[in-house]
C-alpha atoms as a PDB file:
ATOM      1  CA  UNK A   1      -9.567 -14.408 -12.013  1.00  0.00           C
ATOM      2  CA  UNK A   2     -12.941 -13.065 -12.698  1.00  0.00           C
ATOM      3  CA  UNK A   3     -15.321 -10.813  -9.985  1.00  0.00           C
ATOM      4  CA  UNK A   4     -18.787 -11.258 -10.459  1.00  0.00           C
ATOM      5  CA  UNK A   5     -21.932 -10.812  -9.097  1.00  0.00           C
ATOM      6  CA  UNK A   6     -24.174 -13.739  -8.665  1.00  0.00           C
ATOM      7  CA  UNK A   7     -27.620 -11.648  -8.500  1.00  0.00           C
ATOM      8  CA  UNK A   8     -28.600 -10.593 -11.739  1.00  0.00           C
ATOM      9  CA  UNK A   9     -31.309  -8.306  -9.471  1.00  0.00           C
ATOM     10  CA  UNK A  10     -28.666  -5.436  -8.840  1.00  0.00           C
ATOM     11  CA  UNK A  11     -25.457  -3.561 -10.329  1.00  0.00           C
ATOM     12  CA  UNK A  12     -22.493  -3.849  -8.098  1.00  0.00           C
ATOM     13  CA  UNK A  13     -20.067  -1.155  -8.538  1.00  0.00           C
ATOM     14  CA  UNK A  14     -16.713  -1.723  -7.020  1.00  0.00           C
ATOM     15  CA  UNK A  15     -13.160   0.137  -6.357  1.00  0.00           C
ATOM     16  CA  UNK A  16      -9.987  -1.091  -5.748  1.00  0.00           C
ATOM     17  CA  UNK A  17      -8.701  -0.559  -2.038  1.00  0.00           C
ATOM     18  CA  UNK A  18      -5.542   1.534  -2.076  1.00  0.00           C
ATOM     19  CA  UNK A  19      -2.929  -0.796   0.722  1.00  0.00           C
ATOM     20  CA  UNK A  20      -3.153   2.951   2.742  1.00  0.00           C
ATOM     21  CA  UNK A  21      -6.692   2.191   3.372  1.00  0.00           C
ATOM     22  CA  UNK A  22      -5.936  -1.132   4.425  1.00  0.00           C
ATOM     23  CA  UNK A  23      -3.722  -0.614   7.021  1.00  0.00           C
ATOM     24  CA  UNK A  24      -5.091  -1.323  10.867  1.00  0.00           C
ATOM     25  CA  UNK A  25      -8.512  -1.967   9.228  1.00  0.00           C
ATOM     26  CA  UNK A  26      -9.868  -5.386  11.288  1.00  0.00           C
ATOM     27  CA  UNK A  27      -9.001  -8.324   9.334  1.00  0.00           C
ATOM     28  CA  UNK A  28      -6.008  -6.858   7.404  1.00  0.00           C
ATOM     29  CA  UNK A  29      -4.587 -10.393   5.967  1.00  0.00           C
ATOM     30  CA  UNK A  30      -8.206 -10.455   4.611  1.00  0.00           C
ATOM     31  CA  UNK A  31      -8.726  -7.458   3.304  1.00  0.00           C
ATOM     32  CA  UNK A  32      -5.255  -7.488   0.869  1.00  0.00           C
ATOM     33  CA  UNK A  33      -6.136  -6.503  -2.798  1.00  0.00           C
ATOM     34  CA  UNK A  34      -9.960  -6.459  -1.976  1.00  0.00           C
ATOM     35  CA  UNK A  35     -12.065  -4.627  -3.827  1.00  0.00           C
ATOM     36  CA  UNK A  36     -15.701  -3.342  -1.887  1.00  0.00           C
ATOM     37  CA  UNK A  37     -18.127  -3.522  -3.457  1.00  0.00           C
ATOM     38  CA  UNK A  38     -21.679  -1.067  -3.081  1.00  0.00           C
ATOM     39  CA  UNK A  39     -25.006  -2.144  -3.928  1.00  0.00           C
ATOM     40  CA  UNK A  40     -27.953   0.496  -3.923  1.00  0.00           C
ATOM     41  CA  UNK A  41     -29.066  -0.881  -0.337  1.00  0.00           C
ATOM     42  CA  UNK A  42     -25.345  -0.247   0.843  1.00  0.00           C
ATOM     43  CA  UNK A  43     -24.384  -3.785   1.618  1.00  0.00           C
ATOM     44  CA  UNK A  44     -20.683  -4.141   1.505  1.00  0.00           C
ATOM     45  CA  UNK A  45     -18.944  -7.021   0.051  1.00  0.00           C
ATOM     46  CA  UNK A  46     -15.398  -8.425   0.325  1.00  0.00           C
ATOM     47  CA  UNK A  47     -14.127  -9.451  -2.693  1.00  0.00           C
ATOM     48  CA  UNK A  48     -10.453 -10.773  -3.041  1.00  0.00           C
ATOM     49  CA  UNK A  49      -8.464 -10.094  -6.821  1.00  0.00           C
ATOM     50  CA  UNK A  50      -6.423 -13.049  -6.015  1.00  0.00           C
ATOM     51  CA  UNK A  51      -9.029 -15.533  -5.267  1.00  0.00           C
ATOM     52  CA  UNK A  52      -9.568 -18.249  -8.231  1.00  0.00           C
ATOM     53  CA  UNK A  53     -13.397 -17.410  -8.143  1.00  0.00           C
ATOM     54  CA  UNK A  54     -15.192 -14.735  -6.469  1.00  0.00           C
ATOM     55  CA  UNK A  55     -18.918 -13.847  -5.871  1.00  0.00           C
ATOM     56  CA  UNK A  56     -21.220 -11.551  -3.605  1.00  0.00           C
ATOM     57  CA  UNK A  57     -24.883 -11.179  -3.005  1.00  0.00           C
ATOM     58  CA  UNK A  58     -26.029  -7.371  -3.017  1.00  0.00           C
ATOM     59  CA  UNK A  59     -28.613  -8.834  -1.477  1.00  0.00           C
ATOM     60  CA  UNK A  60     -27.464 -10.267   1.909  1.00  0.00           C
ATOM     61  CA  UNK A  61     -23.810  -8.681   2.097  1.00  0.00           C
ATOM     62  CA  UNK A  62     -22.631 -12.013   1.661  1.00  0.00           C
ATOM     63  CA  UNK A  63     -19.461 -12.586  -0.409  1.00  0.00           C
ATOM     64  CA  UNK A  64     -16.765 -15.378  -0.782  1.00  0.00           C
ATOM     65  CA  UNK A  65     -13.411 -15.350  -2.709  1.00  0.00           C
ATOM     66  CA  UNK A  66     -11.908 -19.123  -3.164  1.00  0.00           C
ATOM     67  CA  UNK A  67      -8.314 -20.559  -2.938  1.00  0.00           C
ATOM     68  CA  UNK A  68      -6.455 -23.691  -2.987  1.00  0.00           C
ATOM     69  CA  UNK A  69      -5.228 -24.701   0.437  1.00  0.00           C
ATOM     70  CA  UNK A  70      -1.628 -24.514   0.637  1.00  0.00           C
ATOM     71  CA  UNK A  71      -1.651 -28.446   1.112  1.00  0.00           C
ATOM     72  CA  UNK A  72      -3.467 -28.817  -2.000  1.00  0.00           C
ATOM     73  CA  UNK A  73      -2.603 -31.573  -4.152  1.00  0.00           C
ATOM     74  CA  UNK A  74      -5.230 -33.931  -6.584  1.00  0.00           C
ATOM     75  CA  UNK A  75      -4.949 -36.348  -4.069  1.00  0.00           C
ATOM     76  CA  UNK A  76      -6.073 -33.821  -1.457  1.00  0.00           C
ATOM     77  CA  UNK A  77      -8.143 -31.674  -3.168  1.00  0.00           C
ATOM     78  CA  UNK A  78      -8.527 -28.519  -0.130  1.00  0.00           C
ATOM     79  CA  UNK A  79      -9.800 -25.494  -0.645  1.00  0.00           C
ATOM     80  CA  UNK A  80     -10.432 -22.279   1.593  1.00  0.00           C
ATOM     81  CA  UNK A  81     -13.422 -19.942   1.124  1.00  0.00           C
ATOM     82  CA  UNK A  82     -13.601 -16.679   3.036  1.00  0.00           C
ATOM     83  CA  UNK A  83     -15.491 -13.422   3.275  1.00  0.00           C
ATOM     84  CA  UNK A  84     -17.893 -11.803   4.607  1.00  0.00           C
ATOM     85  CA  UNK A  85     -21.113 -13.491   6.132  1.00  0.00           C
ATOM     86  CA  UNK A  86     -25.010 -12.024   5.880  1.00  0.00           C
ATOM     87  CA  UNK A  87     -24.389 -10.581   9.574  1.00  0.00           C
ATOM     88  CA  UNK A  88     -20.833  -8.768   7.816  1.00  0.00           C
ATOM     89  CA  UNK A  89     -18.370 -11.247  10.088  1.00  0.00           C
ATOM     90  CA  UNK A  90     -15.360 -12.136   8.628  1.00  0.00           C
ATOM     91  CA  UNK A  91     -15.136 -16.414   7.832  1.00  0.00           C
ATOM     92  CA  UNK A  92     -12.365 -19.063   6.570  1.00  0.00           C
ATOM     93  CA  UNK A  93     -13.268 -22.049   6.454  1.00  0.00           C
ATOM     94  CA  UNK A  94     -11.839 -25.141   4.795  1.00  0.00           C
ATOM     95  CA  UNK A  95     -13.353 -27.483   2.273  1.00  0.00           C
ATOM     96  CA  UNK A  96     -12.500 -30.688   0.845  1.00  0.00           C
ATOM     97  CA  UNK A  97     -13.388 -31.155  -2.821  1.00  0.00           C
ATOM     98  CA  UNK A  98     -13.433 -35.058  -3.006  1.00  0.00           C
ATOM     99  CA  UNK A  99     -16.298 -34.726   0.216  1.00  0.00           C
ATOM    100  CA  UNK A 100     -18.679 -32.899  -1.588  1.00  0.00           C
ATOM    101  CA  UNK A 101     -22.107 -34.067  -2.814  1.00  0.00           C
ATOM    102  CA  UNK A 102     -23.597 -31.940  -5.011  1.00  0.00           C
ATOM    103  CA  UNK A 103     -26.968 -33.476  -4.389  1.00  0.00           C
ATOM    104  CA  UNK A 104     -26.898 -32.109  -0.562  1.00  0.00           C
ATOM    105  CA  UNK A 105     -24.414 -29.013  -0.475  1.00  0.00           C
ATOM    106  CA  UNK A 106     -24.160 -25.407   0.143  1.00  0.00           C
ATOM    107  CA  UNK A 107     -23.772 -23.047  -3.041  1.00  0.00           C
ATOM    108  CA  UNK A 108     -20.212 -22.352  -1.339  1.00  0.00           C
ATOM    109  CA  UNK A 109     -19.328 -26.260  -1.438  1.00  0.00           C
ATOM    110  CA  UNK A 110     -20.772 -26.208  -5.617  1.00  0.00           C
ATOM    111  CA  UNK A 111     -18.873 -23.123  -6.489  1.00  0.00           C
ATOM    112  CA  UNK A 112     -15.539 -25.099  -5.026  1.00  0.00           C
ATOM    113  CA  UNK A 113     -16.656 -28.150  -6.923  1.00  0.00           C
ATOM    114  CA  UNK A 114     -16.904 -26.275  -9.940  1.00  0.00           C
ATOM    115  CA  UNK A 115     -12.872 -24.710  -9.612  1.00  0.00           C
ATOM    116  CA  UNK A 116     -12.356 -28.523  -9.244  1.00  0.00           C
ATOM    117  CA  UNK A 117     -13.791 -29.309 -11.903  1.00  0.00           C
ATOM    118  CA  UNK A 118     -12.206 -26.715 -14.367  1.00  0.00           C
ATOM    119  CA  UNK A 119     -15.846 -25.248 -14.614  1.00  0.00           C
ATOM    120  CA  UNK A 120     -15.047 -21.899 -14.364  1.00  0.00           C
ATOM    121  CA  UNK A 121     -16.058 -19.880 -17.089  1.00  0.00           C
ATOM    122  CA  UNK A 122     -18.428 -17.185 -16.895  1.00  0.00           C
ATOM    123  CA  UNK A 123     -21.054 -19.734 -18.542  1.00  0.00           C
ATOM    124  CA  UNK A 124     -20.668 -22.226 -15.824  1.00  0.00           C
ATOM    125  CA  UNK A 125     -20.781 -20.007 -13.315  1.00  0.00           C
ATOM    126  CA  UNK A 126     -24.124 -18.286 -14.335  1.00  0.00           C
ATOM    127  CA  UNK A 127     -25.354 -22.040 -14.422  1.00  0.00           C
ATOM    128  CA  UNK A 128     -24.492 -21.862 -10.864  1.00  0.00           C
ATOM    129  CA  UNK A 129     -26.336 -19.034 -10.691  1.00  0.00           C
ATOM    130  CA  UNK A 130     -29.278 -19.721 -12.418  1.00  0.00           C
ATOM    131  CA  UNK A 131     -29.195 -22.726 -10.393  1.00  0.00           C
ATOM    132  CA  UNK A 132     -29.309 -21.414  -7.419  1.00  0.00           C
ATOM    133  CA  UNK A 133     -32.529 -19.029  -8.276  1.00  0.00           C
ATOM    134  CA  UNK A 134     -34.799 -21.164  -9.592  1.00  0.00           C
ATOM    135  CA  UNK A 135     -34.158 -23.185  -6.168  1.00  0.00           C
ATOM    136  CA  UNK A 136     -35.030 -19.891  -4.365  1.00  0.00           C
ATOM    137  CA  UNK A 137     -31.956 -19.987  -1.901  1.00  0.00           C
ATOM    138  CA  UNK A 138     -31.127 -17.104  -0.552  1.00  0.00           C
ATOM    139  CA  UNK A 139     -28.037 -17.829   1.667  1.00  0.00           C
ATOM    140  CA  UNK A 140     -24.792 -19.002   0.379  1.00  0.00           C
ATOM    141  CA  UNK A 141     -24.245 -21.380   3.260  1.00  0.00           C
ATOM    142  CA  UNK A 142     -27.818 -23.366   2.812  1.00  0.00           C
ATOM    143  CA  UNK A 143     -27.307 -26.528   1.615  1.00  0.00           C
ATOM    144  CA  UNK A 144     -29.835 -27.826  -1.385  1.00  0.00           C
ATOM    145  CA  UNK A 145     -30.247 -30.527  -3.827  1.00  0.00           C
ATOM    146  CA  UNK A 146     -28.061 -29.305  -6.437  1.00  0.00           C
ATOM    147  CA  UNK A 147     -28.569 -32.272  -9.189  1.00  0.00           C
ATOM    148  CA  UNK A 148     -32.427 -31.748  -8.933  1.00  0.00           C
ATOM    149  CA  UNK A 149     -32.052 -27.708  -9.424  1.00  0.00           C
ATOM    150  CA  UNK A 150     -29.632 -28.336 -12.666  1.00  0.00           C
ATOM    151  CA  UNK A 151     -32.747 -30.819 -13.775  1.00  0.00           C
ATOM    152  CA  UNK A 152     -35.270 -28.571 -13.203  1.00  0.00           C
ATOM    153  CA  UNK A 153     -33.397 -25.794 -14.894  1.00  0.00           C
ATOM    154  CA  UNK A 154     -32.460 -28.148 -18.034  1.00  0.00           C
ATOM    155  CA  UNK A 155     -36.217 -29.180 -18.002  1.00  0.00           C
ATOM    156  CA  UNK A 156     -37.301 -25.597 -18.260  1.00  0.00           C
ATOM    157  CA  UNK A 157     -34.259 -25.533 -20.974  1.00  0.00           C
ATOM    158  CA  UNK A 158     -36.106 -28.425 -23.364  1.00  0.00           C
ATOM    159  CA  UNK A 159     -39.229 -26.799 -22.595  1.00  0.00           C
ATOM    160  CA  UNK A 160     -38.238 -23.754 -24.345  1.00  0.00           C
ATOM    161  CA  UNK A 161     -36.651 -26.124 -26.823  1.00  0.00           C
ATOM    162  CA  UNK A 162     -33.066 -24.344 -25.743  1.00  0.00           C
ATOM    163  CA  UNK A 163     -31.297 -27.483 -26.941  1.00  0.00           C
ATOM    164  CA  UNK A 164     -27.525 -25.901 -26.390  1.00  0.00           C
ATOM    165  CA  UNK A 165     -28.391 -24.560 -23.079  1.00  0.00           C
ATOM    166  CA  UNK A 166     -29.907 -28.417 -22.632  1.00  0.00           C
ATOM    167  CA  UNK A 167     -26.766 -29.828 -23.284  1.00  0.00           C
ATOM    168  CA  UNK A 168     -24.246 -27.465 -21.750  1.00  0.00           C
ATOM    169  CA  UNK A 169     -26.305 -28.385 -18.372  1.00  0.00           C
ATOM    170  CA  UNK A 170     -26.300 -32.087 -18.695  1.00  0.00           C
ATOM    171  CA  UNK A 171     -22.158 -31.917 -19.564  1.00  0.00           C
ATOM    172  CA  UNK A 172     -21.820 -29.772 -15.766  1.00  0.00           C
ATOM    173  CA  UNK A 173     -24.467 -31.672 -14.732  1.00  0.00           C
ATOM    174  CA  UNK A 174     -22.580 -34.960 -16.064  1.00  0.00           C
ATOM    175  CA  UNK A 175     -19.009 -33.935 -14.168  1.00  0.00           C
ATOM    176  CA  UNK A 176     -20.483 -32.837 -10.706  1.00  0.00           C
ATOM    177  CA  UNK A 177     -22.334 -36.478 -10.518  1.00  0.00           C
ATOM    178  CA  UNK A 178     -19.445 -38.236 -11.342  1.00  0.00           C
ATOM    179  CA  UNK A 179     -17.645 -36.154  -7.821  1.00  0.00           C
ATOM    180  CA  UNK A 180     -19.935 -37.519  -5.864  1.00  0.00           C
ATOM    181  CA  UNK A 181     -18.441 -39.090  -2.958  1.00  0.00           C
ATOM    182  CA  UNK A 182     -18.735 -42.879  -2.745  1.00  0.00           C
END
């Protein structure tokens, strides 16, 4: 499992939570093996070591660690997402893989369809990323047009004549269309 960042605007340090600090803190199932992270405004983020993928935002204190449901199964492709929300509430909140449409879902929904998918190296989660800034969203939960941000972002790409970036967007481009929900 990899912890990451998804703002490239800020440096988040983070420390591993001792289980002594842990105990009768609110949300203690939560908050097992989480690491807090500190950006220079101060937001705190919850993220999880045992999550499949995890990601925060400096920014608005907003962080989410993703798991398979324990009812997973490729015919029932579940997943939970929790964290922390902009307003620093604890969520959980279940989502089905084979329901999402990348061309109208939250970054939280894409992120799932990329474990899905098997995209989850660093590389297709800064496309993700880069993504998700050139559409100027700000909030994890806002749902966008996520096809037309990987086109702009490819179009930028042959602009620049960045043919490998090209292509590596129109493959995760490629296997996010063909998930969408008929």
């Amino acid at each position: 499992m990899s912890v990451n960042a998804v703002n490239n605007m800020s440096t988040v340090p983070y420390a591993q939570r001792s289980e002594a600090q842990n105990t009768g803190k609110r949300g203690e199932e939560l908050e097992k093996k989480v690491m807090t992270c500190v950006s220079a405004g101060g937001q705190r983020c919850m993220l999880r070591s045992d999550a499949l993928m995890s990601y925060a935002s400096p920014q608005t204190g907003e962080s989410v660690n993703i798991y398979k449901a324990d009812n997973y199964s490729k015919d029932n492709p579940v997943y939970i997402i929790m964290g922390l929300d902009a307003q620093g509430n604890e969520f959980k909140k279940e989502i089905d893989a084979s329901r999402i449409n990348p061309s109208h879902c939250s970054y939280n929904e894409l992120m799932v369809l990329n474990v899905e998918t098997g995209h989850t190296s660093d590389a297709d989660r800064l496309h993700g990323v880069a993504v998700r800034d050139k559409m100027g969203v700000g909030s994890f939960f806002d749902k966008r047009d996520y096809l037309a941000g990987i086109q702009a972002v490819m179009d930028d790409q042959k602009l620049m004549g960045n043919w490998t970036s090209y292509l590596a967007y129109g493959r995760w481009m490629e296997s996010l269309f063909q998930r969408i929900p008929h």
